[in-house]
N, C-alpha and C. Protein backbone atom coordinates (compact mmCIF):
# COMPACT_ATOMS: atom_id res chain seq x y z
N UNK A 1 187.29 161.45 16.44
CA UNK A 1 186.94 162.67 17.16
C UNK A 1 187.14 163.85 16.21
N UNK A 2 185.83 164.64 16.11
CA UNK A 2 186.23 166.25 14.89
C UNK A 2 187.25 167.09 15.67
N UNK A 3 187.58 167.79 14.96
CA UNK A 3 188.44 169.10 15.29
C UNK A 3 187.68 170.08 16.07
N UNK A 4 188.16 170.14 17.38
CA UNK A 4 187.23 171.32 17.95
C UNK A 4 187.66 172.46 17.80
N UNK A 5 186.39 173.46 18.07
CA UNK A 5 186.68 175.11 17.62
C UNK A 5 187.79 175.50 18.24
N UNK A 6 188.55 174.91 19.29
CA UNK A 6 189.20 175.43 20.61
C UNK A 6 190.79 175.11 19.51
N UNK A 7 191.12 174.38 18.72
CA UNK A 7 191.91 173.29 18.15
C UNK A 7 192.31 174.55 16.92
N UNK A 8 190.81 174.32 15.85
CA UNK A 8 190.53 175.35 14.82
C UNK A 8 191.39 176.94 15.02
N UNK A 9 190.89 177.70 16.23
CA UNK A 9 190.69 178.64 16.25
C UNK A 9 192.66 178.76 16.66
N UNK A 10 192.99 177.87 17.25
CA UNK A 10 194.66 178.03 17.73
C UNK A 10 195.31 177.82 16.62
N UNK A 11 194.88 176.75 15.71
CA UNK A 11 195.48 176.37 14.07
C UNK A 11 195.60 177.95 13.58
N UNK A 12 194.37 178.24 13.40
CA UNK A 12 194.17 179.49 12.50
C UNK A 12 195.03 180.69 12.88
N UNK A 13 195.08 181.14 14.34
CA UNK A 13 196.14 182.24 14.67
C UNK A 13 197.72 181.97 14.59
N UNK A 14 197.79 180.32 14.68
CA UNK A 14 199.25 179.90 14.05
C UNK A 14 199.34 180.41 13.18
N UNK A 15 199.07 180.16 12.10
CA UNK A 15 199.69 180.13 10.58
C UNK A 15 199.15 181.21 9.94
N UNK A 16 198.83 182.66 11.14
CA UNK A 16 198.34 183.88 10.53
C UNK A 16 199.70 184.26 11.19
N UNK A 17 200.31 183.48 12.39
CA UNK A 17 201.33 184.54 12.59
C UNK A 17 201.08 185.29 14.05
N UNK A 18 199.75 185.23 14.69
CA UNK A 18 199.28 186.18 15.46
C UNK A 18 200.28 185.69 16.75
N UNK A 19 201.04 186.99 17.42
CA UNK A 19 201.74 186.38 18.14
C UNK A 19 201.06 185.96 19.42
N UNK A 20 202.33 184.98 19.90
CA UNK A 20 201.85 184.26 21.31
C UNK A 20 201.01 182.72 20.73
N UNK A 21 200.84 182.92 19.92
CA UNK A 21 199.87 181.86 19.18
C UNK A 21 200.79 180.25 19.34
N UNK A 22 202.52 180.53 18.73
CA UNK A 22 202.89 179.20 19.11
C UNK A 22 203.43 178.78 20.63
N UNK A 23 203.44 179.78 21.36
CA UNK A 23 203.34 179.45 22.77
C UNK A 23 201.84 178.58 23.28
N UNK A 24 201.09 179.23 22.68
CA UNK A 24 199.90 178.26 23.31
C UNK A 24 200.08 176.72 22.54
N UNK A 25 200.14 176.60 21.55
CA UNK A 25 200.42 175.58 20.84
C UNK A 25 201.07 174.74 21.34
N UNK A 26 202.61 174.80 21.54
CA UNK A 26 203.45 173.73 22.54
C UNK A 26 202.68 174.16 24.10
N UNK A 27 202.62 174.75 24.28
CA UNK A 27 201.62 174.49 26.07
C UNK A 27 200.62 173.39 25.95
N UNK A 28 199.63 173.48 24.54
CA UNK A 28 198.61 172.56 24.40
C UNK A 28 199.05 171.23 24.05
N UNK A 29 200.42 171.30 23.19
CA UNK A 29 200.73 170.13 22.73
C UNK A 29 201.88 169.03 23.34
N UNK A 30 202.47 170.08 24.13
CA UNK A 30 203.67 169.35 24.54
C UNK A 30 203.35 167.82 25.01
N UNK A 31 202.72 167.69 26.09
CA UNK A 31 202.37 166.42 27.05
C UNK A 31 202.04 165.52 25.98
N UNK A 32 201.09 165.68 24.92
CA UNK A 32 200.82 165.06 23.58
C UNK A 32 201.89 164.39 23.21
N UNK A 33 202.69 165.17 22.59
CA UNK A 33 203.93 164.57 21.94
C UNK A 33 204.43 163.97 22.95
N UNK A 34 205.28 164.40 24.11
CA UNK A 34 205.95 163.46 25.18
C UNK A 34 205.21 162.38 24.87
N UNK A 35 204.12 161.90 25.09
CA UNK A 35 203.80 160.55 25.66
C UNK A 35 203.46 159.49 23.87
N UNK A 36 203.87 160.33 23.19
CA UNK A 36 203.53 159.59 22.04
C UNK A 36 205.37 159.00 21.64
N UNK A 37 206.22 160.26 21.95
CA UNK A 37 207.62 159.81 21.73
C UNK A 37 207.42 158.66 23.01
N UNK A 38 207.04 158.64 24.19
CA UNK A 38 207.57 157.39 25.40
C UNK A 38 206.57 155.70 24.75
N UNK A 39 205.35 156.37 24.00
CA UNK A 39 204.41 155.47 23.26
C UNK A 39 205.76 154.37 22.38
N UNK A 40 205.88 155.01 21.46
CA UNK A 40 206.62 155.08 20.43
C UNK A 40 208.12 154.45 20.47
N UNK A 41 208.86 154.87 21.42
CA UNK A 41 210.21 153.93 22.10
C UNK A 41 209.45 152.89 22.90
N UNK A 42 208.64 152.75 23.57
CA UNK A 42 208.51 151.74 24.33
C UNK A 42 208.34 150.33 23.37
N UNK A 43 207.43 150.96 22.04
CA UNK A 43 206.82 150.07 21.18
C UNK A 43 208.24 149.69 20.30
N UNK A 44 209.37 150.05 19.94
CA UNK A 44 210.73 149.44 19.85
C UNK A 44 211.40 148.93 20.68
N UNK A 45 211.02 149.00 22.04
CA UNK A 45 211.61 148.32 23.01
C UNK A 45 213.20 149.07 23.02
N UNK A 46 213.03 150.34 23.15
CA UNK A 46 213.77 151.17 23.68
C UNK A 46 213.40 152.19 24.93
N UNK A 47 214.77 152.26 25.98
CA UNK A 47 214.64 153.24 26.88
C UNK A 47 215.24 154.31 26.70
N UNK A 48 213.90 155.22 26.56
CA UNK A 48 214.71 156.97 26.39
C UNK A 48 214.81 157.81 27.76
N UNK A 49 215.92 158.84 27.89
CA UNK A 49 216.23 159.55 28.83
C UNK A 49 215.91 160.47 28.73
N UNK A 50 215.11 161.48 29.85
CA UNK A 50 214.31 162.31 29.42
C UNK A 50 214.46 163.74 28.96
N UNK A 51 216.17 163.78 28.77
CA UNK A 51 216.65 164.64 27.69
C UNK A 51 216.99 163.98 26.41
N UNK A 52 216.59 162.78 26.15
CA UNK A 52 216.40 162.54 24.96
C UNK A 52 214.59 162.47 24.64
N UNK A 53 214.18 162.08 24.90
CA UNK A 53 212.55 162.65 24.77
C UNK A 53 212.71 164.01 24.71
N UNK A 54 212.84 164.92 25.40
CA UNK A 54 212.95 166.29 25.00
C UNK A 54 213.92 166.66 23.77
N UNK A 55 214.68 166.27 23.45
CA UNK A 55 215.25 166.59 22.01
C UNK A 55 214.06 166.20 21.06
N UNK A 56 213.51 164.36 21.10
CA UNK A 56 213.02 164.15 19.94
C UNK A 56 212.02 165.31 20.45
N UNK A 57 210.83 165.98 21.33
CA UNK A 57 210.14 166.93 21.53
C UNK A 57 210.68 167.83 20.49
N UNK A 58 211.60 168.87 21.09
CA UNK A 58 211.96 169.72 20.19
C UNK A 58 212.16 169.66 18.72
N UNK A 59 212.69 168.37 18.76
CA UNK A 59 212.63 168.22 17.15
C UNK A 59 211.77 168.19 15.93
N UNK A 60 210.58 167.18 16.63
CA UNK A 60 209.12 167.21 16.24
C UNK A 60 208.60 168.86 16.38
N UNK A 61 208.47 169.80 16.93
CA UNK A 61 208.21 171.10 16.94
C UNK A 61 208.80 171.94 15.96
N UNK A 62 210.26 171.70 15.56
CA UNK A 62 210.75 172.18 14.91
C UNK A 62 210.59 171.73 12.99
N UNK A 63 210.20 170.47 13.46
CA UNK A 63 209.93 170.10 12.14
C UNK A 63 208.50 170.71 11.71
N UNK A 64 207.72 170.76 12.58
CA UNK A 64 206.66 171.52 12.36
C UNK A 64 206.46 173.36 11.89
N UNK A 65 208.07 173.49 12.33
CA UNK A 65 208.16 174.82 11.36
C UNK A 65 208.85 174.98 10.29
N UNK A 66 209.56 174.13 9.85
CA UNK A 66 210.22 173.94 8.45
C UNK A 66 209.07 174.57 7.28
N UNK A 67 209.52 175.22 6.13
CA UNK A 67 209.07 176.05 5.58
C UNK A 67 207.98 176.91 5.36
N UNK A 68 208.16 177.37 6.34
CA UNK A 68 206.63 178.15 6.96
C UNK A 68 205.48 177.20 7.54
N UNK A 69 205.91 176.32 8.62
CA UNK A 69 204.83 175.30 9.32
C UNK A 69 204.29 175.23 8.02
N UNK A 70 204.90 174.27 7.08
CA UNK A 70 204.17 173.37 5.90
C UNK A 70 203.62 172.36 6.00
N UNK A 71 204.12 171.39 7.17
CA UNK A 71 203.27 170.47 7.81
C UNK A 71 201.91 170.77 8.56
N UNK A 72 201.91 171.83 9.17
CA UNK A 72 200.66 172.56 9.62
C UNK A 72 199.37 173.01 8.61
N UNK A 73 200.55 173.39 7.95
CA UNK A 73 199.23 173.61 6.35
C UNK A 73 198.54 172.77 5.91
N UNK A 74 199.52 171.34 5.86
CA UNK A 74 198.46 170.46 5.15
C UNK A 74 197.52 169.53 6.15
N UNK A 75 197.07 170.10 7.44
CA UNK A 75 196.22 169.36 7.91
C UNK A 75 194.95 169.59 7.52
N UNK A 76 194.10 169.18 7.30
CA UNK A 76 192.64 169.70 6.35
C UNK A 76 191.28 169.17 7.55
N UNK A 77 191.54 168.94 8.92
CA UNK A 77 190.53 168.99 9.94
C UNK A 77 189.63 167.75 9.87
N UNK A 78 190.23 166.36 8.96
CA UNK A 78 189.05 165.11 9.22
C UNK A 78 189.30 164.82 10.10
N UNK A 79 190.17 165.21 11.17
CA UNK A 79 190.19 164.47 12.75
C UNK A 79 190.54 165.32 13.66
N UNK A 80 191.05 164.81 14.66
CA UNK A 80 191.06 165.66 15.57
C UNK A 80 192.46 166.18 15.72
N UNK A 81 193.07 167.65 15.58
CA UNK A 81 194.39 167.86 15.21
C UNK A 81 195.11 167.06 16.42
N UNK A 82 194.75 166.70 18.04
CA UNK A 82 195.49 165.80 18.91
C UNK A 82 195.77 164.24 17.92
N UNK A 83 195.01 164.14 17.06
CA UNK A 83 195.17 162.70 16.59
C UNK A 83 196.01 162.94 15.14
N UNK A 84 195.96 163.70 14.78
CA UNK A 84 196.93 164.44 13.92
C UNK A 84 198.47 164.39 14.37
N UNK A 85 198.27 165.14 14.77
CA UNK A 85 200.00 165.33 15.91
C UNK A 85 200.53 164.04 16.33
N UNK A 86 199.59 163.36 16.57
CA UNK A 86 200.28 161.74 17.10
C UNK A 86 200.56 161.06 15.98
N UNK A 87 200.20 161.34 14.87
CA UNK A 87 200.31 160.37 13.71
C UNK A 87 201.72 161.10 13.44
N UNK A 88 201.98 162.21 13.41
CA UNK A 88 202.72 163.55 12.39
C UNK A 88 204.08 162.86 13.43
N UNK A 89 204.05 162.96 14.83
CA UNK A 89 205.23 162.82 16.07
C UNK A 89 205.49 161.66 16.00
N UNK A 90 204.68 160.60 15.63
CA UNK A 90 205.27 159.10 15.76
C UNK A 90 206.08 158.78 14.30
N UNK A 91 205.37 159.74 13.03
CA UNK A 91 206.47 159.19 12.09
C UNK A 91 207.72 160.10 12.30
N UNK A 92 207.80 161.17 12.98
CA UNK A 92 209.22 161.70 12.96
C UNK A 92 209.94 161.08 13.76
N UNK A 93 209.50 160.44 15.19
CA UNK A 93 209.91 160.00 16.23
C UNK A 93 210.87 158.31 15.74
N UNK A 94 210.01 157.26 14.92
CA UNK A 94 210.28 156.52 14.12
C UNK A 94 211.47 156.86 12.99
N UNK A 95 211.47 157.39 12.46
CA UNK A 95 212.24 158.04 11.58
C UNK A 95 213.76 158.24 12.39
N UNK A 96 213.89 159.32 12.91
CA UNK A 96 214.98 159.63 14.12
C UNK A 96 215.76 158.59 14.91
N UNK A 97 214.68 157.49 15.43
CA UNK A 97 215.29 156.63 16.20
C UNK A 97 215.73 155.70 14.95
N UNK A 98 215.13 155.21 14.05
CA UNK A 98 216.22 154.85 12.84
C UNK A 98 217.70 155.28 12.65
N UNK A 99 217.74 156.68 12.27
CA UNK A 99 218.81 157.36 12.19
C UNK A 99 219.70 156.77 13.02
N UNK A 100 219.34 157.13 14.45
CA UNK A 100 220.25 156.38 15.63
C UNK A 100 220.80 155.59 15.73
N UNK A 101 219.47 154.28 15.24
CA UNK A 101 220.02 152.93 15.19
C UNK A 101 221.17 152.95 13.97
N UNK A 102 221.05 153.50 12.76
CA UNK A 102 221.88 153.92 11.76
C UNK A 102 223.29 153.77 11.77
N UNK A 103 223.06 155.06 12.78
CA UNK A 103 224.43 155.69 13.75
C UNK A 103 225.34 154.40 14.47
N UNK A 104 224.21 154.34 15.57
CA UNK A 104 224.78 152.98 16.32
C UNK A 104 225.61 151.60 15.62
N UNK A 105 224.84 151.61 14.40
CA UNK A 105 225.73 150.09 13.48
C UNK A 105 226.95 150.40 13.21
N UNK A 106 226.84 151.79 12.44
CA UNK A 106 227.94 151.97 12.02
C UNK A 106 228.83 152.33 13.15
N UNK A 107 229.06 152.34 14.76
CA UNK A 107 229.86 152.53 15.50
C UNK A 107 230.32 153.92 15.66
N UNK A 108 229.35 155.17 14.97
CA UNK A 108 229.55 156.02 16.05
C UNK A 108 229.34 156.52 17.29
N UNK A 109 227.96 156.06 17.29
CA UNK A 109 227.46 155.74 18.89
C UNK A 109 228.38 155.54 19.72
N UNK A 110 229.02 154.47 19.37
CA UNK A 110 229.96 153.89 20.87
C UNK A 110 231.27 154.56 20.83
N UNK A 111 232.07 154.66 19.26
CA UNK A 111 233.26 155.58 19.47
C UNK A 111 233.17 156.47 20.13
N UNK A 112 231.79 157.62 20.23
CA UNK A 112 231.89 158.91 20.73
C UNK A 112 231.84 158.53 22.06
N UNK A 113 230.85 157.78 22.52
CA UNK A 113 231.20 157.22 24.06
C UNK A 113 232.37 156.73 24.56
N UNK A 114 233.08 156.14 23.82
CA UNK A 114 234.47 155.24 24.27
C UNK A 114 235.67 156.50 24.19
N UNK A 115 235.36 157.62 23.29
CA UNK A 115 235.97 159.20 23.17
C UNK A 115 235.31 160.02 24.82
N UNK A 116 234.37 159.51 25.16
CA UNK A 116 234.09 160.42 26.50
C UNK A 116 234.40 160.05 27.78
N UNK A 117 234.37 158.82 27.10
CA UNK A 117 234.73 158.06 28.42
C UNK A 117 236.49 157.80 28.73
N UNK A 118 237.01 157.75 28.12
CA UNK A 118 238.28 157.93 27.61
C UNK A 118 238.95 159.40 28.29
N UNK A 119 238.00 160.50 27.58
CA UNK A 119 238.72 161.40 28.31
C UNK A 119 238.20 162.25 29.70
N UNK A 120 237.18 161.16 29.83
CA UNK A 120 237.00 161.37 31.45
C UNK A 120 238.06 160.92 32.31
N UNK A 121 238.58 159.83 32.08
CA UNK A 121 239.12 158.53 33.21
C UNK A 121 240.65 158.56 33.22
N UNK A 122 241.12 158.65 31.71
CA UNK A 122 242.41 158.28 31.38
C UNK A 122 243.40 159.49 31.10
N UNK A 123 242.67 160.71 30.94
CA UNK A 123 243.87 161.27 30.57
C UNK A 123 244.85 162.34 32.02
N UNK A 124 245.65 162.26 32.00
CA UNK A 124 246.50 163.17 32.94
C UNK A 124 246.13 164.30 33.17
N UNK A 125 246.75 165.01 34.10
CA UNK A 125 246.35 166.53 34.90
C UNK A 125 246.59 167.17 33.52
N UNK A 126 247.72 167.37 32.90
CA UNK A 126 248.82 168.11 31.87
C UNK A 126 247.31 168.14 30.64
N UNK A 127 247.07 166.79 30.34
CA UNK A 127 246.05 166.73 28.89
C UNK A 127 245.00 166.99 29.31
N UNK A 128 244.45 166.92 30.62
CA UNK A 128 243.07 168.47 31.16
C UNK A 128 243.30 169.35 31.04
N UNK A 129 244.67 170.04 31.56
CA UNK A 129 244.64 171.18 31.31
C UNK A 129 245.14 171.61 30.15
N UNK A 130 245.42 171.79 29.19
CA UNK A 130 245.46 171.64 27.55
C UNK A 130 244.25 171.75 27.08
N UNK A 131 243.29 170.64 27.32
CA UNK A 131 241.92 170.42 27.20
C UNK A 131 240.88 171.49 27.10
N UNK A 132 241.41 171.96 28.71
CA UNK A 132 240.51 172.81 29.05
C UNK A 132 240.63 174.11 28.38
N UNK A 133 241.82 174.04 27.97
CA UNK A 133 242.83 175.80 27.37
C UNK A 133 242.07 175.59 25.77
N UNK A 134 241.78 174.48 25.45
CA UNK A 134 241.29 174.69 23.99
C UNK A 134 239.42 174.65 24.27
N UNK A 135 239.47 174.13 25.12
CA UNK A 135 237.72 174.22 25.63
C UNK A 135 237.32 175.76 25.24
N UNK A 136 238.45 176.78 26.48
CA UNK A 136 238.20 177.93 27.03
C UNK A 136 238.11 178.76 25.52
N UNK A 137 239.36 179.01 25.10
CA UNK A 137 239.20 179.20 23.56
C UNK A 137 238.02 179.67 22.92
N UNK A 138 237.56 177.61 22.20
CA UNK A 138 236.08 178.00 21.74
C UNK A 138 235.24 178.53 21.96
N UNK A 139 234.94 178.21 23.75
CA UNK A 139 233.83 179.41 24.23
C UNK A 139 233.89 180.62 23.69
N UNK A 140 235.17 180.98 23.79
CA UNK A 140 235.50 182.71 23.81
C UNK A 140 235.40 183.22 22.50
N UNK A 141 235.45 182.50 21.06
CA UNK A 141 235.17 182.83 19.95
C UNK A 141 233.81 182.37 19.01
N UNK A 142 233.20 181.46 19.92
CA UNK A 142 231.50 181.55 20.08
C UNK A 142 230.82 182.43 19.86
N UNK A 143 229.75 182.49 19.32
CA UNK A 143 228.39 183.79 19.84
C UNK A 143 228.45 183.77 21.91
N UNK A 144 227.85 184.77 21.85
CA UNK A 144 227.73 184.46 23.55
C UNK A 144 226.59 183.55 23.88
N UNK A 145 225.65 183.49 23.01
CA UNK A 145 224.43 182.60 23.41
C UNK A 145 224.89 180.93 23.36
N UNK A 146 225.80 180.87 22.04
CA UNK A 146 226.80 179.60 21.83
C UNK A 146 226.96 179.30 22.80
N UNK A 147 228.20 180.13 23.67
CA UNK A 147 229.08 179.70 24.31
C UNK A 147 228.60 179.54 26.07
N UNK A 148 227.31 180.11 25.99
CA UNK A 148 226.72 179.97 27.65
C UNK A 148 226.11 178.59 27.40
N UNK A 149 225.36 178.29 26.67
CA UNK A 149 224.27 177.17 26.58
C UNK A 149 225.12 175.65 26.33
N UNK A 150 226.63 175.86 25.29
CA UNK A 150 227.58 174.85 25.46
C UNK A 150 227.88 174.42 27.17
N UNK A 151 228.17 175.81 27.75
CA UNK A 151 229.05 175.40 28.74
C UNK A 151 228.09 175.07 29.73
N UNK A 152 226.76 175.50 29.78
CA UNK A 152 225.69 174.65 30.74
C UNK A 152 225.42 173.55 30.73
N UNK A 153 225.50 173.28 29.71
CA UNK A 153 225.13 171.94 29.58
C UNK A 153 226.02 171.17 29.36
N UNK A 154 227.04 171.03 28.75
CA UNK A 154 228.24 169.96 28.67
C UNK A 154 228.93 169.99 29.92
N UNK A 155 229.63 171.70 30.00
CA UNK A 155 230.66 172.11 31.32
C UNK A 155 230.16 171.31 32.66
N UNK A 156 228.78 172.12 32.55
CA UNK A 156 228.06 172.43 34.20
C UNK A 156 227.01 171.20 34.40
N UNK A 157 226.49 170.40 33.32
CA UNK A 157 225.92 168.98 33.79
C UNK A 157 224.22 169.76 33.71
N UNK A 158 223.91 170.87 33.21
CA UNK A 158 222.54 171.22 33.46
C UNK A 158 221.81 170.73 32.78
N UNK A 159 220.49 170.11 33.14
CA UNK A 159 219.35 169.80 32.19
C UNK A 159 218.93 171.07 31.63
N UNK A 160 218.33 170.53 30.23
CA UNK A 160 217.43 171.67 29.72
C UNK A 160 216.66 172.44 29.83
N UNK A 161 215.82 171.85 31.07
CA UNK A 161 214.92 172.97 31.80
C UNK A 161 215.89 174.14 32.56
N UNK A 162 217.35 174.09 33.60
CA UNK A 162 217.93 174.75 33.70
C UNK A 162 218.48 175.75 32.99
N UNK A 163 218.82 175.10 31.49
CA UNK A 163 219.68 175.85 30.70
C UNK A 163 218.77 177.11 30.28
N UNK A 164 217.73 176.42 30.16
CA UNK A 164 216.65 177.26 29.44
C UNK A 164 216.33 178.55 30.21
N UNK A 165 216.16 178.16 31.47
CA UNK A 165 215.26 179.05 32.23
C UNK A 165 217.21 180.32 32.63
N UNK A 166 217.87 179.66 32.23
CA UNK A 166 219.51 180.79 32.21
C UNK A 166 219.40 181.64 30.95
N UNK A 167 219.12 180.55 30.05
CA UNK A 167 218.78 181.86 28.78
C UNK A 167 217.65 182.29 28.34
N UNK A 168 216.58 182.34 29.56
CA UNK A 168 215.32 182.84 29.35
C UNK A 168 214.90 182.24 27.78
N UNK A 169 215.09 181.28 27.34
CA UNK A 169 214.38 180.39 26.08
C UNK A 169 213.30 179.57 26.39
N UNK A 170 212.26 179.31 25.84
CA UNK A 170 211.51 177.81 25.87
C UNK A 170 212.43 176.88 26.26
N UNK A 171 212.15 175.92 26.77
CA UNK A 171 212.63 174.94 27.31
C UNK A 171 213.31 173.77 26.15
N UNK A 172 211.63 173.77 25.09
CA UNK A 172 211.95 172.98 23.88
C UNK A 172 212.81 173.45 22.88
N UNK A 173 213.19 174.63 23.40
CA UNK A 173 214.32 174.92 22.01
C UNK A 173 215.69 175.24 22.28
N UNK A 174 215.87 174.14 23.58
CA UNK A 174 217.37 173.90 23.75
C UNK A 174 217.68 172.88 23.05
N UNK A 175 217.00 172.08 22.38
CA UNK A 175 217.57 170.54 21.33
C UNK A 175 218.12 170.99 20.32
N UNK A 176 217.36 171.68 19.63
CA UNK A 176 217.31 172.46 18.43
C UNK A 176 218.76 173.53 18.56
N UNK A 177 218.43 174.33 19.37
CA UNK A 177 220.31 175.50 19.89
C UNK A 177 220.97 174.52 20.24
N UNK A 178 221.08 173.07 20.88
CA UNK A 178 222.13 172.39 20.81
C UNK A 178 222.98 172.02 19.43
N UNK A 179 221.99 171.67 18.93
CA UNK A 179 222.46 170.88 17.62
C UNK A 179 223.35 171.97 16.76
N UNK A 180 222.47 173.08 16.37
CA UNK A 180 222.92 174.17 15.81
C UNK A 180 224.34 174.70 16.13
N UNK A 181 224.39 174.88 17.41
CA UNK A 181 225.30 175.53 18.37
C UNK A 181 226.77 174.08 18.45
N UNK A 182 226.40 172.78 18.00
CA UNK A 182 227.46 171.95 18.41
C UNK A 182 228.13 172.36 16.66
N UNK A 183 227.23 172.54 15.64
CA UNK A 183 227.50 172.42 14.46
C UNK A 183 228.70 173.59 14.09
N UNK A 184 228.12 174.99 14.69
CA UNK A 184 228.96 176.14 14.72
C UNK A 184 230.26 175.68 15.20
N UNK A 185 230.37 175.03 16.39
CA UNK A 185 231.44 174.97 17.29
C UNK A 185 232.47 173.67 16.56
N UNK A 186 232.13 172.98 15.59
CA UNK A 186 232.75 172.03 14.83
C UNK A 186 233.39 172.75 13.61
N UNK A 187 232.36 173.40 13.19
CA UNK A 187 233.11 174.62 12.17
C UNK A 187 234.19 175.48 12.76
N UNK A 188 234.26 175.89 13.58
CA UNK A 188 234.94 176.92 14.07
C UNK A 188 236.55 175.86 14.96
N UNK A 189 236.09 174.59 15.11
CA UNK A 189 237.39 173.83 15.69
C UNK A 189 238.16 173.20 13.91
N UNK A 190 237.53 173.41 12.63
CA UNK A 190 238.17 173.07 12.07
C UNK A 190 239.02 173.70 10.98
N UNK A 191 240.27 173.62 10.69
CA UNK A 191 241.30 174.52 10.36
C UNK A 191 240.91 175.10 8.91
């Protein structure tokens, strides 16, 4: 299938910059990618949760802006940029869930779970509240955007569409402020 003018003409105001341009872009593309990341795990015979599909989402988007949407640049229009994007989302998507599996061998996967689960179940009133006194803390020496979007989502149990629509953000670029925002908050817990 060629590149239609409709495709062309959204490429072109991307990577001029013209604003509003990458709003239409994830509007046009989102459902794309979703079903190529659910394509894509299914074809490993993995089940993703659909805040993990929305991370790899965000992620794939974000990789698409790494040094000035350089991946965007080099599409040169022999197909159709929807068939583009599926090729571009399935090798990041592939890639990522590697990582995971990566992760998983080496047993951090499950430590961090057997760490959550742990201090869901087992620990005393006294080591919650301690817990919570060093929780409260970090928030408080956070950015404020840090420390709302941590506590929505870890504290308060909110999906990303919630969190998002609290900090008036895209939806897809709560994966991306997670990651960022867990990274700050690791820096800042260490002495």
């Amino acid at each position: 299938m060629p590149l239609t003018n409709t495709d062309r003409r959204l490429l072109d105001e991307l990577l001029a910059g013209h604003a509003g341009s990458w709003r239409q872009f994830v509007d046009r593309f989102t459902g794309l990618i979703l079903q190529v990341i659910r394509q894509t795990a299914q074809a490993h015979s993995l089940k993703l949760s659909a805040d993990d599909s929305e991370d790899l989402c965000a992620e794939t988007f974000a990789e698409l802006l790494v040094r000035d949407k350089a991946a965007l640049r080099t599409f040169r229009g022999r197909c159709s940029l929807a068939t583009w994007l599926a090729v571009i989302t399935r090798r990041i998507v592939v890639r990522k869930l590697n990582e995971h599996r990566f992760r998983q061998a080496l047993g951090h996967v499950q430590a961090h779970q057997a760490a959550v689960d742990y201090a869901s179940s087992e620990f005393g009133a006294g080591q919650r509240t301690e817990q919570k006194e060093q929780v409260e803390h970090l928030l408080s020496v956070l950015p404020h955007e840090a420390a709302a979007l941590l506590q929505a989502v870890y504290l308060e149990g909110c999906s990303y569409a919630e969190a998002a629509l609290r900090l008036g953000r895209p939806e897809n670029s709560i994966g991306p402020l997670l990651s960022r925002f867990r990274a700050l908050a690791a820096a800042v817990v260490r002495p």
